[in-house]
N, C-alpha and C. Protein backbone atom coordinates (compact mmCIF):
# COMPACT_ATOMS: atom_id res chain seq x y z
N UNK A 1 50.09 23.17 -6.58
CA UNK A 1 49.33 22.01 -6.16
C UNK A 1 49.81 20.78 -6.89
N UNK A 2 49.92 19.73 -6.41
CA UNK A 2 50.30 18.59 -7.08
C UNK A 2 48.87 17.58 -7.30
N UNK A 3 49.01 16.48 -8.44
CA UNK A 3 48.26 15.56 -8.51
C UNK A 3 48.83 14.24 -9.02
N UNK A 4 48.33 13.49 -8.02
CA UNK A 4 48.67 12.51 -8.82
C UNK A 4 48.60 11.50 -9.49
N UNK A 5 49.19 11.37 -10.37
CA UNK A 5 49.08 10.82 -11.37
C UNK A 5 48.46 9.66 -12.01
N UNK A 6 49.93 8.63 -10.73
CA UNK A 6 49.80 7.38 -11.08
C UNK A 6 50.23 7.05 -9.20
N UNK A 7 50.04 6.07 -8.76
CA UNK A 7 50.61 5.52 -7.37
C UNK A 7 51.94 6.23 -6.64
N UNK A 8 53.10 5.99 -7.71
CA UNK A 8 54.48 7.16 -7.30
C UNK A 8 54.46 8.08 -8.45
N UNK A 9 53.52 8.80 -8.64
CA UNK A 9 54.47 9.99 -9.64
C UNK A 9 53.14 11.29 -8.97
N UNK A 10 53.91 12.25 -8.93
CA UNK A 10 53.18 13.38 -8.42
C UNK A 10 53.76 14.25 -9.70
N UNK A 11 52.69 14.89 -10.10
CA UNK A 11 53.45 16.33 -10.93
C UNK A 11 52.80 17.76 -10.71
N UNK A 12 53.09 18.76 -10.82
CA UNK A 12 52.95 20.41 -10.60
C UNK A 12 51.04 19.99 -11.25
N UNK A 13 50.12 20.35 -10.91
CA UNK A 13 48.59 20.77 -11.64
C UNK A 13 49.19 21.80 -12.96
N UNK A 14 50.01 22.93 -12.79
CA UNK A 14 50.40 23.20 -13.93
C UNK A 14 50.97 22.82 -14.77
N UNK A 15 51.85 21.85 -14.44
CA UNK A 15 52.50 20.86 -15.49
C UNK A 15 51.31 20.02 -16.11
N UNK A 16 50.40 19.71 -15.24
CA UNK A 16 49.52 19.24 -15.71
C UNK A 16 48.81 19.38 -17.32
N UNK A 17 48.51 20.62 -16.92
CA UNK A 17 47.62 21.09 -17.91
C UNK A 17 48.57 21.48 -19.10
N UNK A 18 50.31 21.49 -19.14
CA UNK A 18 50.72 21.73 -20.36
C UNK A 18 51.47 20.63 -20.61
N UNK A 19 50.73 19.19 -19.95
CA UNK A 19 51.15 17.83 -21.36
C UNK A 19 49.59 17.39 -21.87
N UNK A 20 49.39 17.81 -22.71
CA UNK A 20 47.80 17.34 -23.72
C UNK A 20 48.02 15.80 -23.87
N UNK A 21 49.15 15.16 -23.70
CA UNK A 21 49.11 13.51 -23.91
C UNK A 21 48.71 13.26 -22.52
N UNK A 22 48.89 13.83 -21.41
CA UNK A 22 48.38 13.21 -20.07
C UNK A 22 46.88 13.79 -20.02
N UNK A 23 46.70 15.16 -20.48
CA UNK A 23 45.38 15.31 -20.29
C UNK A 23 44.45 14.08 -20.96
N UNK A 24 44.77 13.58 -22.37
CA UNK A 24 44.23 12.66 -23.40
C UNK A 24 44.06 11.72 -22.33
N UNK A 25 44.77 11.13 -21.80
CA UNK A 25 44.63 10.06 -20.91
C UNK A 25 43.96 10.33 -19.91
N UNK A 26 43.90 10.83 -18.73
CA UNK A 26 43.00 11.34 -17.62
C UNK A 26 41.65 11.17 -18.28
N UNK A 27 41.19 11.72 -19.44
CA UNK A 27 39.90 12.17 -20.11
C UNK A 27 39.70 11.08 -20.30
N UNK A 28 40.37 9.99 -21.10
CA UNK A 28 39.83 8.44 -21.43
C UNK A 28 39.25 8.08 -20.13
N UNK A 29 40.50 7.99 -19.14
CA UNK A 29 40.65 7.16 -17.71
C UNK A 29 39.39 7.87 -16.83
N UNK A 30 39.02 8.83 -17.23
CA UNK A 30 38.24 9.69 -15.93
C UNK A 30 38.63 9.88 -14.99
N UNK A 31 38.54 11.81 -15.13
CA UNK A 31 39.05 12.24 -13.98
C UNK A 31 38.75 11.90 -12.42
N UNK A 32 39.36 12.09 -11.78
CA UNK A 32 38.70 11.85 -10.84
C UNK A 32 38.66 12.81 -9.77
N UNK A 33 37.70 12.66 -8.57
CA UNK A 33 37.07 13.65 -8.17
C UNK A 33 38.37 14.28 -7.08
N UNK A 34 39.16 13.64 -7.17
CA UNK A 34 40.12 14.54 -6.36
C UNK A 34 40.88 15.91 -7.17
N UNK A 35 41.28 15.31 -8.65
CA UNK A 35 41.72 16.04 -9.63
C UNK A 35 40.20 17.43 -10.13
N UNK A 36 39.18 17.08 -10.12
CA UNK A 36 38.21 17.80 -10.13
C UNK A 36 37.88 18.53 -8.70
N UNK A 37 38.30 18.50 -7.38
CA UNK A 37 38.85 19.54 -6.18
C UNK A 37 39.31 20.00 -6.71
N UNK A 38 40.61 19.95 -7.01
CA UNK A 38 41.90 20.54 -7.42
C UNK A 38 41.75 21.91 -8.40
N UNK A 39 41.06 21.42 -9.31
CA UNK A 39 40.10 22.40 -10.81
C UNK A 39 39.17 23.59 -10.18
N UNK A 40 38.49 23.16 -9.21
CA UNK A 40 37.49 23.72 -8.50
C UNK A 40 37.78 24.70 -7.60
N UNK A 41 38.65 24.44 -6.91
CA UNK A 41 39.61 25.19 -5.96
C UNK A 41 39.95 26.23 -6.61
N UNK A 42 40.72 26.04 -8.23
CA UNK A 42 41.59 27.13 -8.80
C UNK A 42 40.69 28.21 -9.48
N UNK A 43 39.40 27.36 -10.09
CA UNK A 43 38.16 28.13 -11.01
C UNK A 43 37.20 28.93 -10.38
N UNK A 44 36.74 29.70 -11.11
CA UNK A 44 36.07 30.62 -10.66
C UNK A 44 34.34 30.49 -10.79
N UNK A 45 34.44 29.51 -10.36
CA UNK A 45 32.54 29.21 -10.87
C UNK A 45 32.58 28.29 -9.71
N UNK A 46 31.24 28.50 -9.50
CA UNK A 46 30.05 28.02 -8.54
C UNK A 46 30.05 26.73 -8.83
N UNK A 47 29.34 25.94 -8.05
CA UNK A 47 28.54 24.79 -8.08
C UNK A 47 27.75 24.44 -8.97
N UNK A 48 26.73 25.65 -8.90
CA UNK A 48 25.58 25.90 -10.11
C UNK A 48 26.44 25.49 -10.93
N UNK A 49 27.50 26.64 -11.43
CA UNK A 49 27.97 26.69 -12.78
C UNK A 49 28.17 25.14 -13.37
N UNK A 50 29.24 24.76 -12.17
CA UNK A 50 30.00 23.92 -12.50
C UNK A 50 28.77 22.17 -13.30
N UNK A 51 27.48 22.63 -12.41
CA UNK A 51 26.38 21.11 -12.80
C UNK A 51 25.65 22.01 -14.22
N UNK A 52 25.93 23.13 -14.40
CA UNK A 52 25.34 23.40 -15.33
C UNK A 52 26.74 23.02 -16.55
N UNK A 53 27.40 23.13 -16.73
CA UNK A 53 28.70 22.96 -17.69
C UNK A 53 28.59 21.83 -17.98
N UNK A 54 28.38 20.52 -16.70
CA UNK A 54 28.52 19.20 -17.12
C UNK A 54 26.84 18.49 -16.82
N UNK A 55 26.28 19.11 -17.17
CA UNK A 55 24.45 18.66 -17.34
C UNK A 55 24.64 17.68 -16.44
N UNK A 56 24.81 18.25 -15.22
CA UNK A 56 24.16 17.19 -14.15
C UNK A 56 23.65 17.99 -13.04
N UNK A 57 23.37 17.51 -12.16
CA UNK A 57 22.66 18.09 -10.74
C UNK A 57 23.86 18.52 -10.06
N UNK A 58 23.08 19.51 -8.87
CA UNK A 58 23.94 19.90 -7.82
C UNK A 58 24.38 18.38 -7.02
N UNK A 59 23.17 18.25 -6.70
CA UNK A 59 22.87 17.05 -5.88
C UNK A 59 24.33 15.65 -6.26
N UNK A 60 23.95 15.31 -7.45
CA UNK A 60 24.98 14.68 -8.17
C UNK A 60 26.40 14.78 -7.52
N UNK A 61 26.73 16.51 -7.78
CA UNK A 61 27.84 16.70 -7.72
C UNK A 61 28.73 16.49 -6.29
N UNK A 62 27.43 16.88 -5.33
CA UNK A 62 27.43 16.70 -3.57
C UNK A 62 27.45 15.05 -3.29
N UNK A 63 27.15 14.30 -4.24
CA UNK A 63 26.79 12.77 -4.22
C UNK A 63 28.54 12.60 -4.52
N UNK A 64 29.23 13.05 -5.49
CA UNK A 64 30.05 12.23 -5.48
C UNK A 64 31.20 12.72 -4.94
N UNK A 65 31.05 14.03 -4.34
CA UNK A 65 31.97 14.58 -3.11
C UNK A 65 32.34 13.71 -1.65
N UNK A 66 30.94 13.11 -1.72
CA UNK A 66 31.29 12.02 -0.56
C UNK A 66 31.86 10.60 -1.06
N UNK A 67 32.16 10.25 -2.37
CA UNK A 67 32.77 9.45 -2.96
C UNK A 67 33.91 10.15 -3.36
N UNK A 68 35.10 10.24 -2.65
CA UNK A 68 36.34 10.90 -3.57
C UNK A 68 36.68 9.58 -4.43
N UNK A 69 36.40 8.19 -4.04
CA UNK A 69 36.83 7.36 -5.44
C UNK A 69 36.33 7.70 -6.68
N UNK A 70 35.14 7.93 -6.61
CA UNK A 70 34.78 8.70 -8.12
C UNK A 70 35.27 8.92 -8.98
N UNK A 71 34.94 8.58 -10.14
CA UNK A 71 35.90 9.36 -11.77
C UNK A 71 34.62 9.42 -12.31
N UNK A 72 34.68 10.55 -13.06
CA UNK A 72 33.98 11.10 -13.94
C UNK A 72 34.50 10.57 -15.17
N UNK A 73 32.76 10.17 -16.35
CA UNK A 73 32.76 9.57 -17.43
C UNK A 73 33.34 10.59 -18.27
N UNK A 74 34.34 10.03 -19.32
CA UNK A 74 35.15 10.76 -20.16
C UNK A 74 34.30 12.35 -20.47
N UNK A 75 33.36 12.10 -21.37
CA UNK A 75 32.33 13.49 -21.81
C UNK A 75 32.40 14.43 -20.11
N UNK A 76 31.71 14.00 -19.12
CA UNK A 76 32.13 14.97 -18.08
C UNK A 76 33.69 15.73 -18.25
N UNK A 77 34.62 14.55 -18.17
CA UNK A 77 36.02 15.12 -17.82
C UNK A 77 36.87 15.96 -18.86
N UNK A 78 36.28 15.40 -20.22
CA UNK A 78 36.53 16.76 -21.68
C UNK A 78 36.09 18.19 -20.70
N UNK A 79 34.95 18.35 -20.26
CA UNK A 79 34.29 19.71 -19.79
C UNK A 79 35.08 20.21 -18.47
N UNK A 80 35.44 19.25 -17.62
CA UNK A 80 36.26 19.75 -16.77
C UNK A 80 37.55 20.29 -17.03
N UNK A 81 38.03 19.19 -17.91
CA UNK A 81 39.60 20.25 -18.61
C UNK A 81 39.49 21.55 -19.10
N UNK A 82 38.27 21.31 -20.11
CA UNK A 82 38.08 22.51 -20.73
C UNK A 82 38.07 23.44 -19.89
N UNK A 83 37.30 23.53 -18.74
CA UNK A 83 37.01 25.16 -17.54
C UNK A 83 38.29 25.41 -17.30
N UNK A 84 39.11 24.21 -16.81
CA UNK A 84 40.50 24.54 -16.34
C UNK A 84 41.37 25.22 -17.65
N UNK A 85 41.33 24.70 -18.46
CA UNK A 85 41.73 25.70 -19.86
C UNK A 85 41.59 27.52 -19.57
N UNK A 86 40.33 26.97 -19.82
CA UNK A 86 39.68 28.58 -19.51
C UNK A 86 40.19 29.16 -18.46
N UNK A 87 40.36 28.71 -17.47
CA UNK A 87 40.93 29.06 -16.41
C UNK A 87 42.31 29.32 -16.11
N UNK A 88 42.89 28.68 -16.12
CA UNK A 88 44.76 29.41 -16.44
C UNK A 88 44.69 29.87 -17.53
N UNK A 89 43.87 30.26 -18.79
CA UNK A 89 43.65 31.18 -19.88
C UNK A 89 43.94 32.61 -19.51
N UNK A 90 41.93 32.47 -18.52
CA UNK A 90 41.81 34.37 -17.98
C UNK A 90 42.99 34.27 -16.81
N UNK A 91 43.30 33.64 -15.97
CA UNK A 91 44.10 33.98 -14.62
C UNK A 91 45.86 34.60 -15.69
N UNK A 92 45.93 33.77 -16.57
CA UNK A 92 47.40 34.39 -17.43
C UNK A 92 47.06 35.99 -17.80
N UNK A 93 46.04 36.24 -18.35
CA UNK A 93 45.63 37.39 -18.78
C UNK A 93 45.08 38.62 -17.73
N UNK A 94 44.09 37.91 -16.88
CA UNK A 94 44.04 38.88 -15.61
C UNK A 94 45.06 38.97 -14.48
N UNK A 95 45.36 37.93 -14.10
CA UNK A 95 46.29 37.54 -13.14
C UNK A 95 45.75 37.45 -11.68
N UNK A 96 44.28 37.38 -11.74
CA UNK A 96 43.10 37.80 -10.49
C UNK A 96 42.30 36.82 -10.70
N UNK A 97 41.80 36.06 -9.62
CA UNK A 97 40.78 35.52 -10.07
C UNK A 97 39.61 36.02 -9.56
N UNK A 98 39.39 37.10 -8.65
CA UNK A 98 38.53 37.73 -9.16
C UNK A 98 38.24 39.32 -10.36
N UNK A 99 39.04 39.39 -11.08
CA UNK A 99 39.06 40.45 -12.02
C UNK A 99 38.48 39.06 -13.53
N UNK A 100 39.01 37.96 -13.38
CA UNK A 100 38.89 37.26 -14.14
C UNK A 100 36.84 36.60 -14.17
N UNK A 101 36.11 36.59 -12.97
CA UNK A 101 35.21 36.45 -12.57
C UNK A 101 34.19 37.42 -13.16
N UNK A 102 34.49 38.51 -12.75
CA UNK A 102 33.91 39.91 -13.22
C UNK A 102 33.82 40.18 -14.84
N UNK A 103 35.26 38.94 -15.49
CA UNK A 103 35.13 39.35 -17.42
C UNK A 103 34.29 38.52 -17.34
N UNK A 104 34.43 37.24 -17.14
CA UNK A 104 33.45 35.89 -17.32
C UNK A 104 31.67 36.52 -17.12
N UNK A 105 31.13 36.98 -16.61
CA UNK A 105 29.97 37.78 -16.01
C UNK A 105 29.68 39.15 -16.63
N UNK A 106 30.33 39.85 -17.39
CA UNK A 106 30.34 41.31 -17.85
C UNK A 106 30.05 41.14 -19.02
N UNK A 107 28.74 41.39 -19.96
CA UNK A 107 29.03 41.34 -21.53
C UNK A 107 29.77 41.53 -22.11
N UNK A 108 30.07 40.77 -23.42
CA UNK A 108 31.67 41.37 -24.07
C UNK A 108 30.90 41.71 -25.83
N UNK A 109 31.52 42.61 -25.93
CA UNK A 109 31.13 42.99 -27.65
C UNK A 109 32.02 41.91 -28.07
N UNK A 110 32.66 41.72 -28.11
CA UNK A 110 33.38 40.84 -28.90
C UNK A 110 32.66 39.07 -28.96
N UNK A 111 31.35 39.12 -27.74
CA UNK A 111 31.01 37.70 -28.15
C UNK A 111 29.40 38.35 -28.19
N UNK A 112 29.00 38.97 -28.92
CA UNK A 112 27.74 39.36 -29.26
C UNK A 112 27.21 39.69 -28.35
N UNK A 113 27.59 40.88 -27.12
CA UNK A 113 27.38 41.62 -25.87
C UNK A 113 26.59 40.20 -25.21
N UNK A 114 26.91 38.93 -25.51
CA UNK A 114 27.16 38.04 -24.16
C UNK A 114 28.12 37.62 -23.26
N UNK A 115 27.49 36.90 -22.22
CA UNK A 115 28.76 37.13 -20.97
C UNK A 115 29.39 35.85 -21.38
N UNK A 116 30.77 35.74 -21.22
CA UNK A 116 31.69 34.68 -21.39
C UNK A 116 31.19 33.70 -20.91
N UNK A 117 30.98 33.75 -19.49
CA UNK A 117 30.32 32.51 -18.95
C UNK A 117 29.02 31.67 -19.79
N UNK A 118 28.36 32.59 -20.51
CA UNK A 118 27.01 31.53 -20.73
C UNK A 118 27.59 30.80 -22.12
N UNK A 119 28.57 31.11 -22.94
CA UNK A 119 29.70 30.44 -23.82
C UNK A 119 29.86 29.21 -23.52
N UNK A 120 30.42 29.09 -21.80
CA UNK A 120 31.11 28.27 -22.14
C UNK A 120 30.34 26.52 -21.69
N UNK A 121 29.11 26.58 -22.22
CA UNK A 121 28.71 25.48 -21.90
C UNK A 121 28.62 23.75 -22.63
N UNK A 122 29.09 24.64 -23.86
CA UNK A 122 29.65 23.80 -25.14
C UNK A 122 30.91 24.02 -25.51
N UNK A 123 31.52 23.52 -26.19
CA UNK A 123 32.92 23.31 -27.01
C UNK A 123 33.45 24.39 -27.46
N UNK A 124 32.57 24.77 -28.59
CA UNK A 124 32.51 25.78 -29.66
C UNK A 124 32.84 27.32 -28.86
N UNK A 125 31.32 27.65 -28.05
CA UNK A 125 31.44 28.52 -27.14
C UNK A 125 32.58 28.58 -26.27
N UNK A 126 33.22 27.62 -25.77
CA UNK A 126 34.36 27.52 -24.93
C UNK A 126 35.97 27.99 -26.14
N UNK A 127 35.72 28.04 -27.03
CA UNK A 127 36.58 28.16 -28.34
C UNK A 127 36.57 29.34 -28.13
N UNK A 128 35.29 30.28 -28.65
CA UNK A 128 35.73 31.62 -28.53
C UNK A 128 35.97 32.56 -27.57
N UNK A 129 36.01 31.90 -26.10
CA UNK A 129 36.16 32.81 -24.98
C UNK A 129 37.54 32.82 -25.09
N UNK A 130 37.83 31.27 -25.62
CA UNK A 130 39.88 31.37 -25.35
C UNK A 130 39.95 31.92 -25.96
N UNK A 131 39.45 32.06 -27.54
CA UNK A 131 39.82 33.33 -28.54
C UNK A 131 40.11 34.79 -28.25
N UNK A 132 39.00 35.10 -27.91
CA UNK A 132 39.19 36.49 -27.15
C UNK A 132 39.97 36.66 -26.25
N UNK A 133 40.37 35.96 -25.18
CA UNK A 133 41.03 35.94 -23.96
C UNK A 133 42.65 36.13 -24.82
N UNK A 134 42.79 34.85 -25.82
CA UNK A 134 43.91 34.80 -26.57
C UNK A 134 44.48 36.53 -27.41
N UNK A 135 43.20 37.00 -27.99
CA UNK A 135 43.18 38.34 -28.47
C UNK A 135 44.15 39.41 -27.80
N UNK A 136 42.94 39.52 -26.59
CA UNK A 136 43.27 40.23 -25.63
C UNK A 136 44.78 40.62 -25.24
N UNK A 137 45.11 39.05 -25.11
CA UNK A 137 46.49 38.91 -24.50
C UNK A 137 48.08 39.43 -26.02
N UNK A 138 46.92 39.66 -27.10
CA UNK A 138 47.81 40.37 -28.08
C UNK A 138 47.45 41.84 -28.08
N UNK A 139 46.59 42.24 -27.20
CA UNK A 139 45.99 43.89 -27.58
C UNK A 139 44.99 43.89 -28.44
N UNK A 140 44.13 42.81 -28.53
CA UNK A 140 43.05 43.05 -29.60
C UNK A 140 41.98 42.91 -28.82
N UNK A 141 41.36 43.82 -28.99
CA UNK A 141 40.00 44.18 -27.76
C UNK A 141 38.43 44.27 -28.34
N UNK A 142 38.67 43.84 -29.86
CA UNK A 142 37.33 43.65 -30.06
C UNK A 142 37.22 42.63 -31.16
C-alpha cells in the first residue's frame, strides 16, 4: 500500500513505519484520516477497539470518516502508530492476521494471564505486548 506523504512523494506503508523521523513528523503534523484507513485496513481491531485506544467515540470516529480531510491531534496519532507497531510486530511473528487476533484476545501468562489487547490502551501496556511478541520471536515463551 502506498501513502502519501507529501503532494509528489508516495512511499511503501512499510517503508513507512521503518523511518521513525517520518513517523516523528506525521505525529507532530497529524495523521490523517486517509493514513489512519490505511492502519485500519492492515490491524486487527474493531471500531470499538480502535475509539477505545484513542478515548473517543464510535460516533467521532464515523464523524470523521466522512471528513477524509481530517488529521488527527498529535496524542491521537502517537496511539495510532503505536497499534500499527503492534501490528507489523504480531503479523512478523504470526504471519496471520487472524492467528495474530486470537494472541491479542487469548490470556497470556506472560502479561499476568491478561489478554494483550486490554494492554494496549496506554504506552507502557503497549511496551510489553511488543516485549513479548519481541520474546517470542527469540523462543522465549514466558
Amino acid at each position: 500500500m502506498l501513502y502519501q506523504t507529501t503532494p509528489k512523494r508516495n512511499i511503501k506503508y512499510s517503508e513507512f513505519l521503518d523511518d521513525k523521523m517520518m513517523i516523528i513528523s506525521a505525529i507532530r503534523a497529524g495523521i490523517p484520516y486517509s493514513l489512519f484507513e490505511v492502519i485500519q485496513e492492515q490491524a486487527p481491531f474493531t471500531e470499538t477497539d480502535w475509539a477505545d485506544f484513542l478515548d473517543i467515540s464510535t460516533k467521532s470516529l464515523q464523524r470523521y470518516k466522512v471528513a477524509p480531510s481530517h488529521h488527527f491531534k498529535s496524542i491521537h496519532s502517537e496511539k495510532i502508530i503505536e497499534m500499527a507497531e503492534v501490528t507489523k510486530a504480531g503479523l512478523d511473528f504470526f504471519g496471520d492476521i487472524e492467528k495474530l487476533k486470537l494472541w491479542l484476545n487469548t490470556p497470556n501468562y506472560a502479561l499476568a494471564s491478561l489478554k494483550p489487547i486490554e494492554l494496549l490502551k496506554d504506552s507502557y501496556g503497549k511496551e510489553l505486548v511488543l516485549t513479548v511478541l519481541s520474546n517470542m520471536g527469540h523462543g522465549i515463551f514466558i
